[in-house]
Protein backbone atom coordinates (compact mmCIF):
# COMPACT_ATOMS: atom_id res chain seq x y z
CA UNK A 1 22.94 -34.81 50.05
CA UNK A 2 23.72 -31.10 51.67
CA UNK A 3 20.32 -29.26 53.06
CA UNK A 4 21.52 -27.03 50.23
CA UNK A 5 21.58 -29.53 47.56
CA UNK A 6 18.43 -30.51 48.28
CA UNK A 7 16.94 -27.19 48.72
CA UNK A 8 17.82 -26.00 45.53
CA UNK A 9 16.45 -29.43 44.03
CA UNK A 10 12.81 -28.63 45.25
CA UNK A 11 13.30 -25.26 43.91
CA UNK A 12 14.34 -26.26 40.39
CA UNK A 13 11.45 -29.03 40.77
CA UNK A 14 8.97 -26.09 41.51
CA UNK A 15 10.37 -24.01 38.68
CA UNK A 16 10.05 -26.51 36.02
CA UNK A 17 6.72 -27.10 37.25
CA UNK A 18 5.99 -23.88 36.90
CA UNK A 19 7.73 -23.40 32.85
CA UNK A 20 5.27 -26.36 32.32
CA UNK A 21 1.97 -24.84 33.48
CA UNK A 22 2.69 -21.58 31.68
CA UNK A 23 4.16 -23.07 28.82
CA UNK A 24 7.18 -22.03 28.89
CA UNK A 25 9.48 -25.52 28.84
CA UNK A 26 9.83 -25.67 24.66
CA UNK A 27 11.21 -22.10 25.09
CA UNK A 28 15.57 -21.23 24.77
CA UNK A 29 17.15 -20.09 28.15
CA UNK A 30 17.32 -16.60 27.18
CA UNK A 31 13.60 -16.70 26.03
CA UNK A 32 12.79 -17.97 29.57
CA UNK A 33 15.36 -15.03 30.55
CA UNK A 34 13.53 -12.43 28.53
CA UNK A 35 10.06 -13.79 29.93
CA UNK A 36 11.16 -13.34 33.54
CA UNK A 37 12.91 -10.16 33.49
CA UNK A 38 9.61 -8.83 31.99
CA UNK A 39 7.76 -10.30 34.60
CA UNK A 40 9.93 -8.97 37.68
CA UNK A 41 10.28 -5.80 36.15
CA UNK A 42 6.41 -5.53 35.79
CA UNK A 43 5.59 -6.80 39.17
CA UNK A 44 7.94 -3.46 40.63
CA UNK A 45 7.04 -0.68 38.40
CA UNK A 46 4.15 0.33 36.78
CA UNK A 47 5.02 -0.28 33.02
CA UNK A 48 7.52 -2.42 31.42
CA UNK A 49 9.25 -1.19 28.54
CA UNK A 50 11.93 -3.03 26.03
CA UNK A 51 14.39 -0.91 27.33
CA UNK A 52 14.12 -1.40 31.00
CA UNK A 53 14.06 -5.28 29.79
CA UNK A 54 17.57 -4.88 28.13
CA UNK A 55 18.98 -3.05 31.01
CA UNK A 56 18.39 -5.90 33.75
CA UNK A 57 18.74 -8.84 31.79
CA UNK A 58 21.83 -7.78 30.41
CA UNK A 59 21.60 -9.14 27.29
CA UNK A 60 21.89 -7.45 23.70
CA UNK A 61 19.39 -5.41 22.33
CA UNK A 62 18.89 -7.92 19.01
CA UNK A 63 18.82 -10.36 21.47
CA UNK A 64 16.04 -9.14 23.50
CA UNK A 65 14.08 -7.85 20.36
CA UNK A 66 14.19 -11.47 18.91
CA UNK A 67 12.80 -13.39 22.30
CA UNK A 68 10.21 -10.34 22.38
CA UNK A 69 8.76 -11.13 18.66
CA UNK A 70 8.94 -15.01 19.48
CA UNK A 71 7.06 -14.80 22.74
CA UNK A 72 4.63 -11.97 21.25
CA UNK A 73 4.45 -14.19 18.24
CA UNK A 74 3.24 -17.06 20.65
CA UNK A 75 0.50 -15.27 22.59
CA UNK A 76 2.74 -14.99 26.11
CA UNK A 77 2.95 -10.77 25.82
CA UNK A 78 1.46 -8.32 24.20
CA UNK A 79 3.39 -5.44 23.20
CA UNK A 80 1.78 -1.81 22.77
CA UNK A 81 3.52 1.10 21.23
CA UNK A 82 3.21 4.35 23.15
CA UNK A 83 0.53 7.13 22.50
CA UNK A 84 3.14 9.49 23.97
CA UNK A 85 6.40 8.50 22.18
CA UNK A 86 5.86 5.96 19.11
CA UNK A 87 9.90 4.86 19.15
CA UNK A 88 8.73 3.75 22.99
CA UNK A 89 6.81 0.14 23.71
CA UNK A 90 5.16 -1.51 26.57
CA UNK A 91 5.60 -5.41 27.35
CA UNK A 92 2.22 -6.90 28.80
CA UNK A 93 2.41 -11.04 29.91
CA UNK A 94 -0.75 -12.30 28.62
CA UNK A 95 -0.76 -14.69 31.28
């Protein structure tokens, strides 16, 4: 086996590890996608909204909007409309 091969292999092992602990293993790819574009987009700005979400994951707005109400409806984010701008909403992990 390449020193790639087996590089990525530990980092797939640590990923699913991680899906597990968070609960995110019973979830579709793009849910996971969804999940993890939230989280890198919350971990560089200050606020996360549905738009910014659709912009870097790339995927279609209905798309997005569905993953958001399955993971919201699961407990893994909260979403909060804006005081400023009700058409605007915030996406919060709960974990």
């Amino acid at each position: 086996m390449s020193k790639f091969t087996h590089q990525l292999n530990k980092v797939l092992v640590m990923l699913q590890s991680i899906e597990d602990e968070i609960n995110l293993a019973g979830y579709t790819l793009t849910e996971k996608k969804v999940f993890f574009t939230i989280s890198q987009i919350s971990e560089n700005k200050e606020s996360c909204n549905i738009t910014d979400v659709i912009k870097e994951s790339e995927l279609s707005r209905s798309t997005v909007y569905k993953a958001i109400k399955k993971l919201e409806y699961d407990k893994m984010l909260n979403v909060q409309q804006s005081s400023f701008d009700k058409r605007e909403f915030f996406l919060n992990l709960s974990i």
